[in-house]
Structure formats: C-alpha cells, structure tokens
Protein backbone atom coordinates (compact mmCIF):
# COMPACT_ATOMS: atom_id res chain seq x y z
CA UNK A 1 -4.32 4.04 -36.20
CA UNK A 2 -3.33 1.15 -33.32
CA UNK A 3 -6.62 0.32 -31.41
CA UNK A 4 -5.95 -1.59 -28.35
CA UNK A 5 -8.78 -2.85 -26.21
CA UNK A 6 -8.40 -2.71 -22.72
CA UNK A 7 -12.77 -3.78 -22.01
CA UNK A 8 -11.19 -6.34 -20.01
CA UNK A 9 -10.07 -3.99 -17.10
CA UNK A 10 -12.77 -2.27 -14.93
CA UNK A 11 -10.30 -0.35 -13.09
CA UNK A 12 -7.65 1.74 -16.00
CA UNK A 13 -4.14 3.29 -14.04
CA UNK A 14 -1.21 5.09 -15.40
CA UNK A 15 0.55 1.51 -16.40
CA UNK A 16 -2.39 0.18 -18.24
CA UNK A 17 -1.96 3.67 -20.31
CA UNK A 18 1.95 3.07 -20.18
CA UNK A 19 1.63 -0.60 -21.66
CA UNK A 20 -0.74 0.79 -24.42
CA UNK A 21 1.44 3.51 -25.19
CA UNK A 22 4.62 0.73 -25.50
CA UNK A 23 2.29 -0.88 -27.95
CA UNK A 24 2.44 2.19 -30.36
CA UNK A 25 -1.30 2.50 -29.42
CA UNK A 26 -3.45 5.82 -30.44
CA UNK A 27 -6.91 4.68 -29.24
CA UNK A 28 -7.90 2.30 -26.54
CA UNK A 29 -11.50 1.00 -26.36
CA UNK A 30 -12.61 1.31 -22.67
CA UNK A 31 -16.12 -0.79 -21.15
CA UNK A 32 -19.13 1.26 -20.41
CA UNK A 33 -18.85 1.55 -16.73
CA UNK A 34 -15.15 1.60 -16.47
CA UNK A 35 -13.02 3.85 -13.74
CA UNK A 36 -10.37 6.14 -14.78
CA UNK A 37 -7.33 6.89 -12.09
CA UNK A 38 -6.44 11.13 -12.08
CA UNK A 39 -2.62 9.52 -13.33
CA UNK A 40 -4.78 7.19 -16.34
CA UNK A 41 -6.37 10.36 -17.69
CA UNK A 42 -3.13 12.44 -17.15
CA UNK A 43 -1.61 10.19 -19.26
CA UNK A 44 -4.10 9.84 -22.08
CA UNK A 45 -3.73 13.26 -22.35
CA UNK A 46 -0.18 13.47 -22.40
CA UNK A 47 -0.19 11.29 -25.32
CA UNK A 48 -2.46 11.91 -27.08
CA UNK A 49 -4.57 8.41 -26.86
CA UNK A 50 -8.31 8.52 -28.13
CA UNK A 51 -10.78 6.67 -26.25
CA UNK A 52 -13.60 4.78 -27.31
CA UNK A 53 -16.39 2.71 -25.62
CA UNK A 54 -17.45 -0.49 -26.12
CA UNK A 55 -15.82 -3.37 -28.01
CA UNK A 56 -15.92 -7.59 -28.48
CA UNK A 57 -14.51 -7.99 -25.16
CA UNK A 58 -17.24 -5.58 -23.33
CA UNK A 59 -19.68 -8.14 -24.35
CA UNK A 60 -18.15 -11.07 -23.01
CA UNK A 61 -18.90 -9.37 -19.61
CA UNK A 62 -21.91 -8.41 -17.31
CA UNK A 63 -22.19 -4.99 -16.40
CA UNK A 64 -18.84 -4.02 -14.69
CA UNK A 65 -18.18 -7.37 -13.60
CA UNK A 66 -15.17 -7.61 -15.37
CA UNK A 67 -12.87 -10.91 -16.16
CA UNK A 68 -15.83 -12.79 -14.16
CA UNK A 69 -19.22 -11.77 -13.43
CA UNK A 70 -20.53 -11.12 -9.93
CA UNK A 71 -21.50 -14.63 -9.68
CA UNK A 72 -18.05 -16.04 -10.67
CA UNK A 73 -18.89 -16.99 -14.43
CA UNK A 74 -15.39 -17.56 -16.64
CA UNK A 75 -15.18 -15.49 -19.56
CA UNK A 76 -13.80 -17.29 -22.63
CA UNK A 77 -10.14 -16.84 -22.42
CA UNK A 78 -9.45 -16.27 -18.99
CA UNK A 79 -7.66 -18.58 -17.10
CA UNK A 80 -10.16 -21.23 -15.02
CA UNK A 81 -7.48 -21.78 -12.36
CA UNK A 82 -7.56 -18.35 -11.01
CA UNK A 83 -11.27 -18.45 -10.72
CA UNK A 84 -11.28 -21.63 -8.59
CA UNK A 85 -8.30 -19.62 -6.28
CA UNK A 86 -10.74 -16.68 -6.04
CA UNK A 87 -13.63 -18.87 -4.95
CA UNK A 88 -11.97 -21.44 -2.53
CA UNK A 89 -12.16 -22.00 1.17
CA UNK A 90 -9.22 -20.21 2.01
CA UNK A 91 -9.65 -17.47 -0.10
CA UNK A 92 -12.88 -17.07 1.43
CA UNK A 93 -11.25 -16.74 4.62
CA UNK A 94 -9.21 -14.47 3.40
CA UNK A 95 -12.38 -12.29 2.38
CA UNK A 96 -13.68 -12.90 5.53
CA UNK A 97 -10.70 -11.19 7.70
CA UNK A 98 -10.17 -8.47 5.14
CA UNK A 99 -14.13 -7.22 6.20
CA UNK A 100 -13.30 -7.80 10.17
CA UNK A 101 -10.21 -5.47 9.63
CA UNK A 102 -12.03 -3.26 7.78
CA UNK A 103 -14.55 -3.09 10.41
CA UNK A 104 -11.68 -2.62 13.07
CA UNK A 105 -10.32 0.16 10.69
CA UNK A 106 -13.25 2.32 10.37
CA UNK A 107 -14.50 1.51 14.17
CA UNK A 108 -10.70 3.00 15.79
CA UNK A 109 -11.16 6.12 13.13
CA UNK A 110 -8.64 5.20 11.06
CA UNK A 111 -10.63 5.58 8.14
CA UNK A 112 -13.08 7.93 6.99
CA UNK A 113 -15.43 7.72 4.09
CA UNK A 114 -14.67 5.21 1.38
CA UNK A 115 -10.89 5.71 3.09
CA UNK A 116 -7.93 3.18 3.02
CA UNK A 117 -7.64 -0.57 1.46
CA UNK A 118 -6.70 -3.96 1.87
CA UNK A 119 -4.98 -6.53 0.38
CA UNK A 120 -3.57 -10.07 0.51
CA UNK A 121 -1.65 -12.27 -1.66
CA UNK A 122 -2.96 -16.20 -2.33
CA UNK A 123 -0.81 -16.85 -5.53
CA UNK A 124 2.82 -15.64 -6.76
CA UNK A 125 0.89 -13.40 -9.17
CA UNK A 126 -2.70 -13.27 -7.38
CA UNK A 127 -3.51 -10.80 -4.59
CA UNK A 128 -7.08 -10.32 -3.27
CA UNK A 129 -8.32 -6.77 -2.03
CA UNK A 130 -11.03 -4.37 -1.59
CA UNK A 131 -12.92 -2.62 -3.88
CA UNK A 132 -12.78 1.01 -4.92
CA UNK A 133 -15.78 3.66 -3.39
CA UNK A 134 -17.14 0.99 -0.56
CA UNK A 135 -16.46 2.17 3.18
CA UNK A 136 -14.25 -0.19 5.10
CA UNK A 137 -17.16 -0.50 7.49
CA UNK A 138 -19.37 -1.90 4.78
CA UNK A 139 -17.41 -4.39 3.09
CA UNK A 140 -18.18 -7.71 2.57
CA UNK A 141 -16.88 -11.06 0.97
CA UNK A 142 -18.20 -10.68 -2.26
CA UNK A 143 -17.16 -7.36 -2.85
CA UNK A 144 -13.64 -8.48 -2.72
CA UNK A 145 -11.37 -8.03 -6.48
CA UNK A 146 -8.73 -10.46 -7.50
CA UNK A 147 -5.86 -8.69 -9.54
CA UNK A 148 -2.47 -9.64 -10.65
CA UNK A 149 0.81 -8.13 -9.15
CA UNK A 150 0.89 -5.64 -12.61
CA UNK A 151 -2.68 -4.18 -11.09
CA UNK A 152 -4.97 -6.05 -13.91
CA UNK A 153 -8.13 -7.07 -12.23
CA UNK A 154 -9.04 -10.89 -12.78
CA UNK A 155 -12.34 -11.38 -10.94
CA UNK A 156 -14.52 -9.81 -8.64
CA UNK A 157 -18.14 -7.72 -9.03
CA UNK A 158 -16.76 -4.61 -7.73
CA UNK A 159 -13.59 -2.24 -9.63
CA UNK A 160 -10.52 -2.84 -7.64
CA UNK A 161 -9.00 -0.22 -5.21
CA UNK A 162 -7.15 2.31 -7.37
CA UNK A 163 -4.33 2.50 -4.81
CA UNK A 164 -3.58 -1.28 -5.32
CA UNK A 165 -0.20 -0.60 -7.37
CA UNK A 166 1.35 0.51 -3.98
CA UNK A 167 0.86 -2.80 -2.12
CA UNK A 168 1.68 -4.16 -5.03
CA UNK A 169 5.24 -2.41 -4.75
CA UNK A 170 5.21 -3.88 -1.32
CA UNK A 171 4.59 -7.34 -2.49
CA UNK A 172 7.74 -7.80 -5.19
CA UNK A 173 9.74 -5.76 -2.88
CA UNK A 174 9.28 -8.16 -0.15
CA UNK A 175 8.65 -11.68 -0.67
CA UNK A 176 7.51 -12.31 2.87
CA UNK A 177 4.57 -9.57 2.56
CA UNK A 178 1.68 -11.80 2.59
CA UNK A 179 -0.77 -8.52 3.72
CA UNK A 180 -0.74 -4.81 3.19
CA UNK A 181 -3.02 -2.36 4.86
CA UNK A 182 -3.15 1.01 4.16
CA UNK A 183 -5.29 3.83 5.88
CA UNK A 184 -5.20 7.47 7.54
CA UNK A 185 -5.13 7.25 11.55
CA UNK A 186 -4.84 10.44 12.89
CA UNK A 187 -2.40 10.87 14.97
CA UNK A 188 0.30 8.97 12.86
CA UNK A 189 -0.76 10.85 9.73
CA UNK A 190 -0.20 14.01 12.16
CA UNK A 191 3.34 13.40 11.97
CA UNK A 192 3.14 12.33 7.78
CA UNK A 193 2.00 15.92 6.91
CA UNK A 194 4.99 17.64 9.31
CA UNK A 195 7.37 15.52 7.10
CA UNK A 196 8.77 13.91 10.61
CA UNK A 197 8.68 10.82 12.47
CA UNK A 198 8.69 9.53 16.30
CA UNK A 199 11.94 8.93 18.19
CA UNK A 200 12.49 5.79 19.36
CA UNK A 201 13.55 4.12 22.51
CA UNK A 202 10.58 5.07 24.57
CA UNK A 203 8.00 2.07 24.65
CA UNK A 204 9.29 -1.20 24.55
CA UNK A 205 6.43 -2.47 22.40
CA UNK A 206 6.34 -0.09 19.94
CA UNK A 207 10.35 -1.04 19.37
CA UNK A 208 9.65 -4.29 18.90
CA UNK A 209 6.61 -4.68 16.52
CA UNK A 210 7.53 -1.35 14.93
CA UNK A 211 10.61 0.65 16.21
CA UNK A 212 12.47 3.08 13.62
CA UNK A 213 9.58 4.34 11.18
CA UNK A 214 10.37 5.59 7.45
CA UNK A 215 8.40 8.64 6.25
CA UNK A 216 8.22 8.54 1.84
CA UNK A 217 8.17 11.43 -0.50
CA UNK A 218 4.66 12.64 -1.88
CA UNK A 219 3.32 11.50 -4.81
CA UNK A 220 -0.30 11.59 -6.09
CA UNK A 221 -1.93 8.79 -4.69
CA UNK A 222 -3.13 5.95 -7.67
CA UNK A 223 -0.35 6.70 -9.15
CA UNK A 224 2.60 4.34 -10.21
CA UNK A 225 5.27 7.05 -8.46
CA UNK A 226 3.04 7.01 -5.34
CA UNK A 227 3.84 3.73 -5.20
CA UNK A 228 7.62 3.33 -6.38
CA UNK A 229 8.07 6.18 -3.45
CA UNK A 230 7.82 3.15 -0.20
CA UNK A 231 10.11 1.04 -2.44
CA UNK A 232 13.55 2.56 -0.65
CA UNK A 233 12.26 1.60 2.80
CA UNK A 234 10.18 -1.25 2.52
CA UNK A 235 12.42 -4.06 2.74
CA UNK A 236 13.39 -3.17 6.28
CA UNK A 237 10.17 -1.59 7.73
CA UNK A 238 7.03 -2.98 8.02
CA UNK A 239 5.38 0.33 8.49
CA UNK A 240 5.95 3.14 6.47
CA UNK A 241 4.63 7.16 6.89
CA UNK A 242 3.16 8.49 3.72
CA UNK A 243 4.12 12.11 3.36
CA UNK A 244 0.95 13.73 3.47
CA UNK A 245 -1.35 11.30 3.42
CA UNK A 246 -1.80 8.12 5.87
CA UNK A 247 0.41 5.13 6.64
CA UNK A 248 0.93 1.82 4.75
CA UNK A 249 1.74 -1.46 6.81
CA UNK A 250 2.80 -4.90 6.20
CA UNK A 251 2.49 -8.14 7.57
CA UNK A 252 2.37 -12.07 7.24
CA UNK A 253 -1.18 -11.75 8.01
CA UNK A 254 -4.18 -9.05 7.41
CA UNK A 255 -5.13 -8.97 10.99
CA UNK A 256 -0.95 -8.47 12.03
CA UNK A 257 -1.22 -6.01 9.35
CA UNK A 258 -3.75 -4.45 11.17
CA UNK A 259 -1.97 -4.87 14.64
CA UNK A 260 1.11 -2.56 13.46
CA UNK A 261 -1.35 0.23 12.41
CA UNK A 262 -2.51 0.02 15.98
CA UNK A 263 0.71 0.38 17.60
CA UNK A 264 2.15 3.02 15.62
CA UNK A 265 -1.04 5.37 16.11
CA UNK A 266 -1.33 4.52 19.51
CA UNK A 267 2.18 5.22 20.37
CA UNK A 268 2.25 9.18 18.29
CA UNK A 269 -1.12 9.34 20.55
CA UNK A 270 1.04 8.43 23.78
CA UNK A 271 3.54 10.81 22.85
CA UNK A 272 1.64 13.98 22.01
CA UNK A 273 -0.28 13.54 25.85
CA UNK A 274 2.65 12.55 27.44
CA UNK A 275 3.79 16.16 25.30
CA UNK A 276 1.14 18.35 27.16
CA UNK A 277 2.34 17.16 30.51
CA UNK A 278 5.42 19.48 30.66
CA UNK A 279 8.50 16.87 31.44
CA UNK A 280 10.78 15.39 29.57
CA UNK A 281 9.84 11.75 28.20
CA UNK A 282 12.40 8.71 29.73
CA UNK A 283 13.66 7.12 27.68
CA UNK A 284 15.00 3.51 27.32
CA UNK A 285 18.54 2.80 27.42
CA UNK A 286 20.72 1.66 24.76
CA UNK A 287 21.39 -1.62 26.16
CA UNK A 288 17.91 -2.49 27.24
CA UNK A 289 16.66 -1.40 23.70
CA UNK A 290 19.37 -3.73 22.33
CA UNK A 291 17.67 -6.59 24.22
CA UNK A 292 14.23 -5.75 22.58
CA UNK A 293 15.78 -5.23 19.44
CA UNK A 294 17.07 -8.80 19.86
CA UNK A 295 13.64 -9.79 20.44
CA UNK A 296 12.22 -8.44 17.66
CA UNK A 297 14.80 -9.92 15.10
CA UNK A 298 14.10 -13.49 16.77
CA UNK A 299 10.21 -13.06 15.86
CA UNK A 300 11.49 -12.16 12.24
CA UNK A 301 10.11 -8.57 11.96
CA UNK A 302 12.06 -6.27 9.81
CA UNK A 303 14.18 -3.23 11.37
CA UNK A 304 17.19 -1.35 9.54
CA UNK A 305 18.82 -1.22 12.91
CA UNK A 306 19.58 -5.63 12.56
CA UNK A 307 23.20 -6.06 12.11
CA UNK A 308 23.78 -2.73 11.18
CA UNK A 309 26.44 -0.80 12.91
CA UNK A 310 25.47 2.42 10.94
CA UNK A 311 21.87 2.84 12.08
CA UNK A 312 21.96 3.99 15.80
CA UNK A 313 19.64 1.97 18.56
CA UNK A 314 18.01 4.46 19.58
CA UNK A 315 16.93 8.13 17.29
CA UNK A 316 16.02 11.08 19.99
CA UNK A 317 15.26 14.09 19.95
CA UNK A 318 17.57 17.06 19.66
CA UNK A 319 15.77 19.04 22.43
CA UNK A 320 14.52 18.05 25.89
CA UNK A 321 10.82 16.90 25.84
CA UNK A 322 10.89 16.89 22.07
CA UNK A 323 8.38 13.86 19.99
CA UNK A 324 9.28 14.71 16.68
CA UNK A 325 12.44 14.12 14.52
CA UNK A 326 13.57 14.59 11.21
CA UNK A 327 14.23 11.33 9.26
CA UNK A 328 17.68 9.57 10.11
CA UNK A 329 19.66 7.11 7.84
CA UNK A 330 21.38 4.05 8.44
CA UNK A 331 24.43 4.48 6.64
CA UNK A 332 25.53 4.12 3.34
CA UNK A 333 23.38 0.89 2.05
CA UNK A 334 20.07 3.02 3.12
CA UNK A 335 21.13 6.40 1.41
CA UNK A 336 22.43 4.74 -1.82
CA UNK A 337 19.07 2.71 -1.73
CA UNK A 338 17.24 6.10 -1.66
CA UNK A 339 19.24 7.80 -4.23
CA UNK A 340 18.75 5.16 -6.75
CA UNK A 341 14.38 4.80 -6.35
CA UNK A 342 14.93 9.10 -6.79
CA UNK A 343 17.07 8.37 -9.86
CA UNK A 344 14.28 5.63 -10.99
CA UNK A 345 11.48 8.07 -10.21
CA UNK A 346 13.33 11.36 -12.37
CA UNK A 347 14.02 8.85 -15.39
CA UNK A 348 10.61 7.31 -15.58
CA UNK A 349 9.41 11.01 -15.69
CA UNK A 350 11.33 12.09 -18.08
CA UNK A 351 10.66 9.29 -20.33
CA UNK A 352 7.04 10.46 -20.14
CA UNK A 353 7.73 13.91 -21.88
C-alpha cells in the first residue's frame, strides 16, 4: 500500500486525486476539517483510493488554516517568500478590491448565496481569491486564500473557492489575465441555459468592451473539464457564457473584471425590453462597427473579429426583431481550436476508465 498525504491542502479537487493516482497511490491521508469537490470524491471512487484522517503534516497546522495559520504563521517547509507576497501592501490592496467587487456583485444581483468568486494573480505561480461558502457580500481581507496556478492552496484561514481551477485555465491561457471574475447575473445567464448568445452590432459600448461573446460546453462545475471547457475561447474573449450556469470574465484589473460583467448583463437586459416593444432593433452598420472595433483593438481588449477576415463584423439575427443567435465561428483557426480542447477533453476521460 502507497500512502500519500495530502494534510497540506484544505481544499482536495479532481487533480489533487489525479496527481495521487500518478503516484501509484491507494490511500491518501486527508486533515480533519478538509473539503472534498463532487469531481475529488468521484474520483476516489473511481479508483479505488482509501482515505484516512489525520497525519504529521495535520499537526503542523491550526485548525483548517492550512499552509499558514489564520494569523500568517509559516509552517516548516513552506516557502517564506510566498507568505511575505500574501501579506504585503499590495496584496492587501488586492484583498481590499476583491471585497468592494464582491460587494458590487451581490448588491447588482449577480450573485446569490455563497454564489460566484474572485481571483487575482500577484506572482507567475501565485493567485489570490475568495474563499469557498462566504457570500460575496460578506467577504473580507482576511478571508482571502493564496493558491498556486495547479489549485494547491498556500495560505489563507479560509478553504479556497472550489471553482478556482477555471480561472486558473484563464490565467496560463492568457498571460495578460491579471483578474477573473466569475458569477450568475441573470439576464446573461438567461441566454447560457438557451445555449445562445447576443448579436452584435447594436450598442456601441457593448462592441467595444465586449462585442462577439463565446458560450462553452457544460461541465460540472469544480471540476478540471469545467474548466478546460473556456480554454477554446479564452484567448480572444474576455467574457465567456457558461452553458448553464453563469458567466466568467477577465481583465487586467478586478474592478475591469467587474466592469465587463456589467456590460454584458446590462446589454441581454437592453435587449430583452427593447424585445417586448414590438419593432425591430437598429442596428449599427458595418463600417461604423469597424470604427469601434478599431477602437477597441487600440485599448488592447481581445476580440476574434481583429485581423480576421473569417469572423464577420457584425453576427445578427436570422429573423426580424430577433436577440438571440446560435454560436458563430471565425473560420478555420477558431473551429480547429475547438476541435482539439473536445479531443483533449474525450482523451483525458478516457484515460480515467
């Protein structure tokens, strides 16, 4: 029998089971208080890994403080350098404007509960975010978790969000990501659970700060194919529609971050009233969205549409007075793209049977 001891983690996901598993591992040794992902048990189960309680390492830590206690303490072994990132100044800015989103998130409705989470990155391999179970209302600075871009936590009081693999995704995928946000407003998730998206060409700030949206498969959320699933569009779209389930955006700041989730609700809001009014929407031409596309490449925001003869300006609907289209392309690049993260997605589940 291979023990590994994971007593470190207070958080356990599908690719902390994965890595054990690699390991030849049939028992892990878990701490007392730790949480469980649905995909982490899925997996035990699968194959066939004891678990166990307890353990050296759980000693070396205070309740379900983790790597470091609540108050910051280094546990023998762990790397002093990421503690002093964790506590600086800027990283308690950081902490600071992850709560006033949250706050902005949960105030506009775009969260329910203990809904949505944040992150931001302030290393190559260190990204701060919220905590698991707290309402986005509620947070505050020391409830903020400091993991690695594999999902391990490193610090913090509080287990990390268990949806943290997807901006982590976002972060490898795109080196410019400094901030992800992810959360369920309304009328944007309306369209994620008819599987379509909003035409384009209608409001010119919507095309700029946002413009053509992507819509990913489902997945479970937690899970490491949840997150893989953003992976073909993320690159060039800063906001993505999750199938199903919310929307995930990302920015070179939390609060920009933040902004996109605003304009891509408000705008589905605009279109379902301007909907119940009976006309057909206007729509912007080609050549004036050209000039705002123009704009929006000069302020460096992402959009398949750059330089990309393939992808048309502007995506409308197929009928008069319509709001919602089906998912559109941009040529060969964007469905090869797509075919290859299915591919990655099939493999990696067969590989688990």
């Amino acid at each position: 029998m291979k023990t590994i001891d994971l007593t470190y983690l207070q958080v356990i996901t599908e690719s902390d089971i994965d890595g054990a598993a690699k390991e030849s591992a049939t028992e892990v040794v878990l701490a007392e208080r730790v949480i469980l992902t649905p995909s982490a048990k899925e997996a035990l189960a699968a194959r066939g890994i004891l678990v166990r309680t307890g353990g050296a390492a759980a000693a070396g830590a205070s309740g379900s403080a983790g790597a470091y206690g609540s108050a910051g303490a280094a546990v023998a072994g762990v790397d002093p350098a990421r503690l002093a990132l964790f506590t600086s100044p800027e990283a308690q800015k950081v902490k600071e404007e992850i709560c006033a989103v949250g706050r902005k998130l949960w105030m506009r409705q775009y969260v329910d509960g203990n809904g949505g989470n944040i992150s931001y990155r302030v290393g190559p391999n260190e990204v701060i975010c919220t905590p698991t179970l707290v309402s986005k209302s509620d947070l505050k600075p020391e409830d903020m978790c400091l993991v690695d871009l594999e999902g391990k936590q490193l610090a913090g009081g509080r287990p990390r969000t268990s949806e943290i693999l997807l901006h982590l995704e976002i972060y490898k995928e795109v080196p410019e990501a400094k901030s992800v946000v992810h959360c369920h407003p309304p009328h944007a998730t309306a369209y994620a659970i008819t599987g379509k998206v909003p035409p384009t060409c209608v409001i010119p700030e919507y095309e700029v700060f946002i413009g053509k949206v992507a819509i990913s498969p489902y997945e479970t959320p937690g899970s490491g194919s949840f997150a893989r699933t953003v992976i073909p569009y993320v690159k060039t779209h800063n906001t993505v529609l999750l199938a199903n389930h919310g929307i995930v955006c990302w920015g070179d700041t939390v609060t920009h971050a933040e902004w996109y989730v605003e304009v891509v609700d408000t705008y589905c809001w605009t279109l379902m009233l301007a909907a119940q009014l009976g006309s057909p929407l206007s729509h912007i031409s080609e050549t004036k969205a050209a000039d705002l596309l123009a704009i929006k490449k000069k302020l460096g925001l992402p959009d398949p549409r750059h330089d990309n003869p393939d992808c048309a300006i502007c995506d409308l609907p197929d009928q008069a007075g319509g709001i919602a289209i089906s998912q559109r392309s941009c040529g060969p690049e964007d469905r090869e793209t797509l075919i290859q993260a299915i591919t990655d997605q099939v493999m990696a589940a067969l590989g688990k049977k």
